[in-house]
PDB file of N, CA and C in Angstrom:
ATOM      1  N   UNK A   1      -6.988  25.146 -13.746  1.00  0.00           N
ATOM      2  CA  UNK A   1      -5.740  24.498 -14.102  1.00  0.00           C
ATOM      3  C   UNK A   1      -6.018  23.018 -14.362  1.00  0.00           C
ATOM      4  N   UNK A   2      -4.828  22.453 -14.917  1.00  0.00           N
ATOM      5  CA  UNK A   2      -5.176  21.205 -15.036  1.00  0.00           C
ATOM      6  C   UNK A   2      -3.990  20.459 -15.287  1.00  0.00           C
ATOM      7  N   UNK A   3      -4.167  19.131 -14.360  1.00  0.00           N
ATOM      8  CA  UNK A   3      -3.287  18.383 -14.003  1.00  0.00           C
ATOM      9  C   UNK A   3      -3.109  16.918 -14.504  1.00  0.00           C
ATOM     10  N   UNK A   4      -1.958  16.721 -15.182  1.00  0.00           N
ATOM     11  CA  UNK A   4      -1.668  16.102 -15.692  1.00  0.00           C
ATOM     12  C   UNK A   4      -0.652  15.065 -15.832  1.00  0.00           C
ATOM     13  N   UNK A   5      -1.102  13.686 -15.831  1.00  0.00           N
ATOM     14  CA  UNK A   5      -0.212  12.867 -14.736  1.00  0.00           C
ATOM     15  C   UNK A   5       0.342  11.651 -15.744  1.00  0.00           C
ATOM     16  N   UNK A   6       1.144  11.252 -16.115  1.00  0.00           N
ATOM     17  CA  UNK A   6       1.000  10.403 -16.818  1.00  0.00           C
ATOM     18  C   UNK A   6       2.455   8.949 -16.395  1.00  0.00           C
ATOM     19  N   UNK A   7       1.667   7.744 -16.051  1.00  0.00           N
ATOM     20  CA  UNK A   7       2.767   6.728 -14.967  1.00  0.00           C
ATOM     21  C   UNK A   7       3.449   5.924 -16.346  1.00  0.00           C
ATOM     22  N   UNK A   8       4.621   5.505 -16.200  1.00  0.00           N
ATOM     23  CA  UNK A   8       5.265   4.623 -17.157  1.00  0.00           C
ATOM     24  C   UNK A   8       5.768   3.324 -17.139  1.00  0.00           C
ATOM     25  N   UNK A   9       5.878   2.377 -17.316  1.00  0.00           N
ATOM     26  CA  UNK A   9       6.451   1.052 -17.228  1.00  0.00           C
ATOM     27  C   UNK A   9       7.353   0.697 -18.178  1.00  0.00           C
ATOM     28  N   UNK A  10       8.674   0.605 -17.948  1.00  0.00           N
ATOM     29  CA  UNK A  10       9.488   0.488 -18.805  1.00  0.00           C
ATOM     30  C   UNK A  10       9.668  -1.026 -19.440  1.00  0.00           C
ATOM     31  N   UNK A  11      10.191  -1.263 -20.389  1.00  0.00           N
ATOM     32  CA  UNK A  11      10.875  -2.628 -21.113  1.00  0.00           C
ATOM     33  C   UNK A  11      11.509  -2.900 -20.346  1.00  0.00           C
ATOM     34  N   UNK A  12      11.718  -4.185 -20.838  1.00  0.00           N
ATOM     35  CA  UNK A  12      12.838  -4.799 -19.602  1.00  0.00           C
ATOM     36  C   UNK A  12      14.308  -4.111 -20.534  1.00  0.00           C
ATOM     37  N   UNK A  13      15.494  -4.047 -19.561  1.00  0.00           N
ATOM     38  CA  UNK A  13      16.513  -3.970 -19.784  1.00  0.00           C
ATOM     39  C   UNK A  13      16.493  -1.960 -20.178  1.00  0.00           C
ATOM     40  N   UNK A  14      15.739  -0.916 -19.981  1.00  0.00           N
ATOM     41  CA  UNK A  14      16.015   0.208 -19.687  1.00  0.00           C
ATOM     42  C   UNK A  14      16.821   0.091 -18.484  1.00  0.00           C
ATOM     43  N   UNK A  15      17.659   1.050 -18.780  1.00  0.00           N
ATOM     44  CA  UNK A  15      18.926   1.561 -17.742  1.00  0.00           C
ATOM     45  C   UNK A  15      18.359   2.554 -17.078  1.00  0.00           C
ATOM     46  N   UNK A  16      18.987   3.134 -15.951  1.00  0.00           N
ATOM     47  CA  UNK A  16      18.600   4.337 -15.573  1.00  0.00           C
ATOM     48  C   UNK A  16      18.725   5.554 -15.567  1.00  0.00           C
ATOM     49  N   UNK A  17      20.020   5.380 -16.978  1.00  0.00           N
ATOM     50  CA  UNK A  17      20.354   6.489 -17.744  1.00  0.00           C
ATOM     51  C   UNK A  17      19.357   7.167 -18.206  1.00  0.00           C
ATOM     52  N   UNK A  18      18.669   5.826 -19.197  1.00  0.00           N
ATOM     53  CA  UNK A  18      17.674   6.242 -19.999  1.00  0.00           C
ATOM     54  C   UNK A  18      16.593   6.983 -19.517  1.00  0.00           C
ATOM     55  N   UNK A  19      16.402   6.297 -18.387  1.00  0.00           N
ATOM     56  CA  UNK A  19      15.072   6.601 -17.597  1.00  0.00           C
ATOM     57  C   UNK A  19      15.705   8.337 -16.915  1.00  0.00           C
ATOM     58  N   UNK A  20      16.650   8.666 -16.365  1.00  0.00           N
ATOM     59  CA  UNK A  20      17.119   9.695 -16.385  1.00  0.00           C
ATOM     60  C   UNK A  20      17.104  11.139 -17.449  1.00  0.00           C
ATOM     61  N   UNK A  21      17.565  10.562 -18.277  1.00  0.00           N
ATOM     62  CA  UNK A  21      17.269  11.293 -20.085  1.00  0.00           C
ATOM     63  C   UNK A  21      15.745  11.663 -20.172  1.00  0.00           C
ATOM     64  N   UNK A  22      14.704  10.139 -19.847  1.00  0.00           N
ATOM     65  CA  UNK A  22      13.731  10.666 -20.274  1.00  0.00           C
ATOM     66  C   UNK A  22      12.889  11.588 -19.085  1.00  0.00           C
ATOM     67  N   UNK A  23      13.243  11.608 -17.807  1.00  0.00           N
ATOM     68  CA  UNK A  23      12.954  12.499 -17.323  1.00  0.00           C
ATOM     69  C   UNK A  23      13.335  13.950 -17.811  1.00  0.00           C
ATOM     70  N   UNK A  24      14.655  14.106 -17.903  1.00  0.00           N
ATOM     71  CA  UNK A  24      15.315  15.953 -18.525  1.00  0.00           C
ATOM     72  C   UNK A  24      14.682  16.147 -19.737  1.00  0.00           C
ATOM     73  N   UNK A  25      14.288  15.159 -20.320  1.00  0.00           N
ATOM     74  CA  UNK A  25      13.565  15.594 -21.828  1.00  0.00           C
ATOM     75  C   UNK A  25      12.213  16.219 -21.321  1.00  0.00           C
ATOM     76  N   UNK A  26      11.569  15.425 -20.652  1.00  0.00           N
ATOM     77  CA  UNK A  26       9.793  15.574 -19.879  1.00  0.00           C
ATOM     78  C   UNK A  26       9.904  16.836 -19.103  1.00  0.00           C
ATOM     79  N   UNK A  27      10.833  17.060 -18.375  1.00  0.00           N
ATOM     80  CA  UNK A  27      10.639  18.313 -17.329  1.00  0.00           C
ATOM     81  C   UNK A  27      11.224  19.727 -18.047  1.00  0.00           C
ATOM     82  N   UNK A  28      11.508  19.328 -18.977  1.00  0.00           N
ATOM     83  CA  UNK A  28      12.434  20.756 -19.966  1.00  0.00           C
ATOM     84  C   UNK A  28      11.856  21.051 -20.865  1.00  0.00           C
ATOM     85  N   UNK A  29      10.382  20.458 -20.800  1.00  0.00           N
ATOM     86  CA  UNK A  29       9.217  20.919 -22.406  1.00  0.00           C
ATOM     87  C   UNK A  29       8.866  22.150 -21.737  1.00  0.00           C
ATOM     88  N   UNK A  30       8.858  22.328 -19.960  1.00  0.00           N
ATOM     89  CA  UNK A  30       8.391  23.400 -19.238  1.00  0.00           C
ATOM     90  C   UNK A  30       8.993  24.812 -19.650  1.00  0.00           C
ATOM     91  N   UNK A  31      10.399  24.451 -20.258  1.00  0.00           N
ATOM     92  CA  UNK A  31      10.774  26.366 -20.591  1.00  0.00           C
ATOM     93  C   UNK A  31      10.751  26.247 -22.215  1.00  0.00           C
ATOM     94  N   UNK A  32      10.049  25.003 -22.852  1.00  0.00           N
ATOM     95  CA  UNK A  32       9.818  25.061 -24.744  1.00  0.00           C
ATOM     96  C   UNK A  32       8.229  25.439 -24.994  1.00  0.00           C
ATOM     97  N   UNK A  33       7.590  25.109 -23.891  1.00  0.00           N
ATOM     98  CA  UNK A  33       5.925  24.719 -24.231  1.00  0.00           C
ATOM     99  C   UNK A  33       5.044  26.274 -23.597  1.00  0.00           C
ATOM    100  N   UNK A  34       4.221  26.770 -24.164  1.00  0.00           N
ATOM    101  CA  UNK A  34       3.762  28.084 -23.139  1.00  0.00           C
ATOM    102  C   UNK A  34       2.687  26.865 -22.334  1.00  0.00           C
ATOM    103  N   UNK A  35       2.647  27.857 -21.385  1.00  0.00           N
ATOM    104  CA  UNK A  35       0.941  27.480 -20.852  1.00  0.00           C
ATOM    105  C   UNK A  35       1.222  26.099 -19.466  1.00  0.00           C
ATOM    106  N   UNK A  36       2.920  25.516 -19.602  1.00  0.00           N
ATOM    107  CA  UNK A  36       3.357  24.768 -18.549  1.00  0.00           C
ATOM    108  C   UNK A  36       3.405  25.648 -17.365  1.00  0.00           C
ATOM    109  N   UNK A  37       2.911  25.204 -15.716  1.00  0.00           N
ATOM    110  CA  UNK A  37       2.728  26.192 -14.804  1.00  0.00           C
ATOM    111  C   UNK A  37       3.982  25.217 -14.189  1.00  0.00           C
ATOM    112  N   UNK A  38       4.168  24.028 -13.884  1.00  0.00           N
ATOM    113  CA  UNK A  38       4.541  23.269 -13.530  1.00  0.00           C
ATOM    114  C   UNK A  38       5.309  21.518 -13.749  1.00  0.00           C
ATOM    115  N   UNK A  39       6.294  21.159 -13.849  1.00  0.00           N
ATOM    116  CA  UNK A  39       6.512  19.419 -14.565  1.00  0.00           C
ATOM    117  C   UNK A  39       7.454  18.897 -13.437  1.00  0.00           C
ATOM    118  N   UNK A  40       7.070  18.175 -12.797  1.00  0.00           N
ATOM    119  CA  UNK A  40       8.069  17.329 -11.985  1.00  0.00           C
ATOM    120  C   UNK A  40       7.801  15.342 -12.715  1.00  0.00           C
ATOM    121  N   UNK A  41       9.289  14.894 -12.480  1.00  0.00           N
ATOM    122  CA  UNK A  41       9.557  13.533 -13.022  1.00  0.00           C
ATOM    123  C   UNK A  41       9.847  12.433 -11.709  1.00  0.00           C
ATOM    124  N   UNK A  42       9.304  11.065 -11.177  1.00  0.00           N
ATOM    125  CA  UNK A  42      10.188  10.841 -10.305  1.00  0.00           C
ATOM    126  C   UNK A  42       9.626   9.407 -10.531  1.00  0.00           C
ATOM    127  N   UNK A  43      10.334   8.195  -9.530  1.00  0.00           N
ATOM    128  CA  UNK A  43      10.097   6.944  -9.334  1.00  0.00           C
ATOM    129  C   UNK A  43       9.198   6.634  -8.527  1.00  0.00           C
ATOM    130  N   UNK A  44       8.310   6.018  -8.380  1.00  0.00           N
ATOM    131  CA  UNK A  44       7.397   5.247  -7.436  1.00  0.00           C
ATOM    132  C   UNK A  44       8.184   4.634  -6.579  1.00  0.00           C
ATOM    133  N   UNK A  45       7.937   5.442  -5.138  1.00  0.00           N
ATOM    134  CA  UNK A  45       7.793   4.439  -3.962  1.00  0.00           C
ATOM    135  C   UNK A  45       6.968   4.938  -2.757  1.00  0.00           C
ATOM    136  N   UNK A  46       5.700   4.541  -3.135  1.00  0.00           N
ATOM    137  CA  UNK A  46       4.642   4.404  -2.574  1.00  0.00           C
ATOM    138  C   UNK A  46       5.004   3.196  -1.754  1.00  0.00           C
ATOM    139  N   UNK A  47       4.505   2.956  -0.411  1.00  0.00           N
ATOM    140  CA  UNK A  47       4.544   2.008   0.199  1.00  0.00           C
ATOM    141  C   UNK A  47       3.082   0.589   0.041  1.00  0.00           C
ATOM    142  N   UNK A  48       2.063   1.545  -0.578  1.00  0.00           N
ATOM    143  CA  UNK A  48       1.050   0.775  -0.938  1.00  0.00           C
ATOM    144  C   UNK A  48       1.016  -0.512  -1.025  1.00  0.00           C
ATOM    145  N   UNK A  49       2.172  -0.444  -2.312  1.00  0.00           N
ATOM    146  CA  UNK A  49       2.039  -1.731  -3.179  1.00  0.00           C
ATOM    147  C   UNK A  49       1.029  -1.816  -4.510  1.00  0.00           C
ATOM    148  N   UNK A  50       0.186  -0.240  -4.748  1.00  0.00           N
ATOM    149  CA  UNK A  50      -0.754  -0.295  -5.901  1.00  0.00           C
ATOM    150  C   UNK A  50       0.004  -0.005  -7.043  1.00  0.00           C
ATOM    151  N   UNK A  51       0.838   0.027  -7.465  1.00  0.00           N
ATOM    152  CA  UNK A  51       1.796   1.257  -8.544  1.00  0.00           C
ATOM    153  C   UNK A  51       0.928   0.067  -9.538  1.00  0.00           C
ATOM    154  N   UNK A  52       0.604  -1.107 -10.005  1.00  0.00           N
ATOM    155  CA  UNK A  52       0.462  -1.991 -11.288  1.00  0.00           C
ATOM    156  C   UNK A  52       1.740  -2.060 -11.957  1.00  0.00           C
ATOM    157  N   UNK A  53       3.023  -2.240 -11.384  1.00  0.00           N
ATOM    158  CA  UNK A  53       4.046  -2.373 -12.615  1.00  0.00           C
ATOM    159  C   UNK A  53       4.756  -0.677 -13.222  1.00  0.00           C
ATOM    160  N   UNK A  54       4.348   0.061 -13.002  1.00  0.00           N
ATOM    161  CA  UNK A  54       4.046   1.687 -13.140  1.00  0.00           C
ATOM    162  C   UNK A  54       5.239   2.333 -12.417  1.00  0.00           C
ATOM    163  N   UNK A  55       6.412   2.058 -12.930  1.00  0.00           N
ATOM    164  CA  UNK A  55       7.529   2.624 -11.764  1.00  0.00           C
ATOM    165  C   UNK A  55       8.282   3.612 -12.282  1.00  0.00           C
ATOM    166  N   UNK A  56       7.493   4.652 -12.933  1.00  0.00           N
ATOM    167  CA  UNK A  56       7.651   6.444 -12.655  1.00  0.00           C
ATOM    168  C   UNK A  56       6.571   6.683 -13.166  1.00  0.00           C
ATOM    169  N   UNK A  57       6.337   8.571 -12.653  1.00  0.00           N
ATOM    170  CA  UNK A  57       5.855   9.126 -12.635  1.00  0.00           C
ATOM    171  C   UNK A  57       5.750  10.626 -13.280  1.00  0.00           C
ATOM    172  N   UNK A  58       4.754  11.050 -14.418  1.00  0.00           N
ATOM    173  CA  UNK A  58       4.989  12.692 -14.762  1.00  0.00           C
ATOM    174  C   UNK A  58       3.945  13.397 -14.389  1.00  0.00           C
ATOM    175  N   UNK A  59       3.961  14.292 -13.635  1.00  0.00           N
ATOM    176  CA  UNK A  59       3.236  15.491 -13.219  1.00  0.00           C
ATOM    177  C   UNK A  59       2.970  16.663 -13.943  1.00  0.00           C
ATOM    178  N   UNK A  60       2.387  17.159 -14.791  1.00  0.00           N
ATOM    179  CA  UNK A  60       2.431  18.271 -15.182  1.00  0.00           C
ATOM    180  C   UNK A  60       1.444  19.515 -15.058  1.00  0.00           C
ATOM    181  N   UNK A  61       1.208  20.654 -14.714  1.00  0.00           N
ATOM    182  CA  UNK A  61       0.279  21.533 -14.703  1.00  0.00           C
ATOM    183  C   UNK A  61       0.014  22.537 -15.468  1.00  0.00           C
ATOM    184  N   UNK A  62      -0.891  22.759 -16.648  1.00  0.00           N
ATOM    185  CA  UNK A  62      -1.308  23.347 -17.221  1.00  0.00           C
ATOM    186  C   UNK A  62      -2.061  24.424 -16.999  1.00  0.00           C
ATOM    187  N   UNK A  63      -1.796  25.431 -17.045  1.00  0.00           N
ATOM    188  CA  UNK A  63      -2.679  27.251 -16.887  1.00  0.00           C
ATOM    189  C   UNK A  63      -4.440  26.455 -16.751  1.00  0.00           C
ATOM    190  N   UNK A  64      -4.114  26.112 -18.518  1.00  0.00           N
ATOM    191  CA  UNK A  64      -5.655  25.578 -18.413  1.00  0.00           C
ATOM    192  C   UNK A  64      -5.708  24.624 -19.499  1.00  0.00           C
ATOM    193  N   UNK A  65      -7.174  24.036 -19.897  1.00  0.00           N
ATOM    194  CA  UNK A  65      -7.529  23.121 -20.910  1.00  0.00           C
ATOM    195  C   UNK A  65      -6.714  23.242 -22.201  1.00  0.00           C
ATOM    196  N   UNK A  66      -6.815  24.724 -22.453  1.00  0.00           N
ATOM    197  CA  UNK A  66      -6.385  24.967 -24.326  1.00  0.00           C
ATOM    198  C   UNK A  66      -4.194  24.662 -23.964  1.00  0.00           C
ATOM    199  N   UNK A  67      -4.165  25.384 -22.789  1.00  0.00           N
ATOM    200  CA  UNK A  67      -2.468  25.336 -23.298  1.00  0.00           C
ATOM    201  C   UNK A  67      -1.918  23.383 -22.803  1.00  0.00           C
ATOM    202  N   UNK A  68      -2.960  22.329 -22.141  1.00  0.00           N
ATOM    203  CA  UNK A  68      -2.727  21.373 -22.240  1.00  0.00           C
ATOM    204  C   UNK A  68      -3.142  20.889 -23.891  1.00  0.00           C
ATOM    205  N   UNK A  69      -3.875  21.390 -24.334  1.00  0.00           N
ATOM    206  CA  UNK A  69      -4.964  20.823 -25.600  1.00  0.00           C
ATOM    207  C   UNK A  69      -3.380  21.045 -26.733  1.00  0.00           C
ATOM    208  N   UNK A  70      -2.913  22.565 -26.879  1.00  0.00           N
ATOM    209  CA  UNK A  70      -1.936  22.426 -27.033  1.00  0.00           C
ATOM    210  C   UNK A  70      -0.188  22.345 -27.192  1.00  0.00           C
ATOM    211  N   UNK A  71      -0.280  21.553 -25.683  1.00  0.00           N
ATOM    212  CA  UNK A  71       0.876  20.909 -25.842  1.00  0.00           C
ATOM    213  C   UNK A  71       0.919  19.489 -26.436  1.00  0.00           C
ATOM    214  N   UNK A  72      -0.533  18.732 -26.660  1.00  0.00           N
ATOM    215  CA  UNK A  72      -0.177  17.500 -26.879  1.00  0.00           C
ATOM    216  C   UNK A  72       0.531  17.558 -28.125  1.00  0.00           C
ATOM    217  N   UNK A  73      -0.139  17.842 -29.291  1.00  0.00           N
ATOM    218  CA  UNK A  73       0.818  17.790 -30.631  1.00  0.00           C
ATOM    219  C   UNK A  73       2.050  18.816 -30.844  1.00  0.00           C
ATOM    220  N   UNK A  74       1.965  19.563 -29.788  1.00  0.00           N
ATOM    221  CA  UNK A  74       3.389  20.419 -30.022  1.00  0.00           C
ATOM    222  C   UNK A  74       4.419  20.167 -30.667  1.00  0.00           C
ATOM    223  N   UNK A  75       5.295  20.189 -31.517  1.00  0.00           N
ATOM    224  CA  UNK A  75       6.499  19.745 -31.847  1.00  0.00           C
ATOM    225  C   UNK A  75       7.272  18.785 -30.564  1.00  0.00           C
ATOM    226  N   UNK A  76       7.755  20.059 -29.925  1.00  0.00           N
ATOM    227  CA  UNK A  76       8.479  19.698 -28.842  1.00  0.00           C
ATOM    228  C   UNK A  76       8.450  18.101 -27.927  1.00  0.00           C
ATOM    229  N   UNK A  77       6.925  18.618 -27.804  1.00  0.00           N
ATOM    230  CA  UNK A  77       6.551  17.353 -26.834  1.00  0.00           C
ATOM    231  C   UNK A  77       6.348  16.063 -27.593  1.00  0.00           C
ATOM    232  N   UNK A  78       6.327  15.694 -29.151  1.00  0.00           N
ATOM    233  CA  UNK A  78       6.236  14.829 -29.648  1.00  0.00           C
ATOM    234  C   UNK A  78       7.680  13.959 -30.217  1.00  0.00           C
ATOM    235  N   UNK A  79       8.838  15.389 -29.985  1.00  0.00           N
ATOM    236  CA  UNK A  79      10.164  14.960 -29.961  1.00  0.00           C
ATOM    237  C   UNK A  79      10.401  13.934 -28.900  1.00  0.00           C
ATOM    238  N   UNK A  80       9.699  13.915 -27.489  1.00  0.00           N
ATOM    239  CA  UNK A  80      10.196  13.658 -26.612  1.00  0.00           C
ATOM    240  C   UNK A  80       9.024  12.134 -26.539  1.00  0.00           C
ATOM    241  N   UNK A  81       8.129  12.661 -27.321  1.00  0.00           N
ATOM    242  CA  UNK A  81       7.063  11.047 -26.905  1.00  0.00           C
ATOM    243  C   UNK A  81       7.655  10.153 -28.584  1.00  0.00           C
ATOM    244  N   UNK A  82       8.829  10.061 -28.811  1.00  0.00           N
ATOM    245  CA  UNK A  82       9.344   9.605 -30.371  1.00  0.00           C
ATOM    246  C   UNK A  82      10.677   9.653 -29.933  1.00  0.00           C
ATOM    247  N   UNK A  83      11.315   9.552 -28.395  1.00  0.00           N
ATOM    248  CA  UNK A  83      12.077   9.130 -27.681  1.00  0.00           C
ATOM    249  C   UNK A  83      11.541   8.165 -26.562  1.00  0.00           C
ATOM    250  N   UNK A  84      10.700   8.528 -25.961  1.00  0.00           N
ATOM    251  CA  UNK A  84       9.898   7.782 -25.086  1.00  0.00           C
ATOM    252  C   UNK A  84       9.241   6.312 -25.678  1.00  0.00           C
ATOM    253  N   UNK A  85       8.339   6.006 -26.588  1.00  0.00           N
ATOM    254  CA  UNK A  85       7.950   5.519 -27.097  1.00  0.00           C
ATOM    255  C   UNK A  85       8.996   4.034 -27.073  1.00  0.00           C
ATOM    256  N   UNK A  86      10.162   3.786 -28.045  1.00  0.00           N
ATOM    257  CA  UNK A  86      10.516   2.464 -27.539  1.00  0.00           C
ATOM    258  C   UNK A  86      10.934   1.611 -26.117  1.00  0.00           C
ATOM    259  N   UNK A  87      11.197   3.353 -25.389  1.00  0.00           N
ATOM    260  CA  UNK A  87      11.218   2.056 -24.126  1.00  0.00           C
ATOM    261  C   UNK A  87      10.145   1.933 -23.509  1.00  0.00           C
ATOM    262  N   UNK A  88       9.011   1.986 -24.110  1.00  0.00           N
ATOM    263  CA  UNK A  88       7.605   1.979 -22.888  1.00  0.00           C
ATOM    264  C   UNK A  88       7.115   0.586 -22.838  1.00  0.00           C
ATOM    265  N   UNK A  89       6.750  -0.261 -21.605  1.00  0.00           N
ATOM    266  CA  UNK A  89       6.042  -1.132 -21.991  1.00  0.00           C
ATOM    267  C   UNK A  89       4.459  -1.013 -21.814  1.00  0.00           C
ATOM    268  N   UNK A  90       4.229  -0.013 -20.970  1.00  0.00           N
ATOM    269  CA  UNK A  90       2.872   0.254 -20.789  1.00  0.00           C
ATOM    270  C   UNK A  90       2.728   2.005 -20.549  1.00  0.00           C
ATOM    271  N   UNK A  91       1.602   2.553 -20.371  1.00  0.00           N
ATOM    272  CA  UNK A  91       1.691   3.730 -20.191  1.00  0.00           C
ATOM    273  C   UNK A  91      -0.138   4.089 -20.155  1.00  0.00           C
ATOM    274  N   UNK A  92      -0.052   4.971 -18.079  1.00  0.00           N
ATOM    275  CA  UNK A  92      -1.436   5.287 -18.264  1.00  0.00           C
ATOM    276  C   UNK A  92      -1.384   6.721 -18.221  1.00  0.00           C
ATOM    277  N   UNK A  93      -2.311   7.338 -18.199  1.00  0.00           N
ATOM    278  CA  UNK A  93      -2.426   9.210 -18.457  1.00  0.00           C
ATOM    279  C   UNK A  93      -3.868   9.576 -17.775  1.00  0.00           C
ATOM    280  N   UNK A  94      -3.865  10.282 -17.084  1.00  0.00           N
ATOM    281  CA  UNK A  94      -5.217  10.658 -16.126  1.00  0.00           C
ATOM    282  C   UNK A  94      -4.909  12.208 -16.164  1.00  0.00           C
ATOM    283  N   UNK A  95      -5.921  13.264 -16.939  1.00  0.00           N
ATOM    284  CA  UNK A  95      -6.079  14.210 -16.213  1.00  0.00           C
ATOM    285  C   UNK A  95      -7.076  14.913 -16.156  1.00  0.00           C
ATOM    286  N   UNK A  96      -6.671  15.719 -15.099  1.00  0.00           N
ATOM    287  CA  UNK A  96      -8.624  16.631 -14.328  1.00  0.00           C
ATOM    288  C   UNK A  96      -7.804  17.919 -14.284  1.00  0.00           C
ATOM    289  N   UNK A  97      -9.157  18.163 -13.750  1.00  0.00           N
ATOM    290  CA  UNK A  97      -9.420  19.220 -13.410  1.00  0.00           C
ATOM    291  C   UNK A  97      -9.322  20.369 -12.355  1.00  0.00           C
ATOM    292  N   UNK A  98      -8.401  21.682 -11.675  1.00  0.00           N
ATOM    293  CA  UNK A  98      -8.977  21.789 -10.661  1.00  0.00           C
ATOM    294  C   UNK A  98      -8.832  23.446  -9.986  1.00  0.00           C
TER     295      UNK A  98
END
């Protein structure tokens, strides 16, 4: 399987509508996309203090390599990164293996 994480930093002046929206868009590719095992959306609060500015979070789990390989260009999921996209101010993506 493979896990797939990707943290967001919004623009200034996103609401938490938005940020709301773009969670139901992110966690609802799970009944459009095959090969999703798993998608949870949420806010950082780690007590750390490491987040870098990074205040949410997407989780996703893939069967395996090919049904992550493709979801990236999927339709679906590019609807939702062509919503995502203006409010981002940063954005990192880490995923393995396991």
């Amino acid at each position: 399987m493979i896990h797939h994480i990707a943290l967001f930093q919004w623009k200034p002046g996103v609401s938490a509508a938005q940020e709301a929206q773009v969670g139901r868009l992110l966690t609802g590719l799970k009944a459009r996309i095959p090969g999703i095992v798993s998608a949870s959306f949420g806010r950082q609060n780690s007590p750390e203090g490491l987040g870098k500015g990074m205040g949410v979070g997407l989780a996703v789990v893939f069967s395996d390599a090919a049904a992550r390989d493709a979801y990236l260009p999927h339709p679906a999921h590019q609807e939702v990164v062509a919503a995502l996209k203006p409010l981002l101010a940063d954005l990192v993506v880490l995923d393995y293996e396991f």
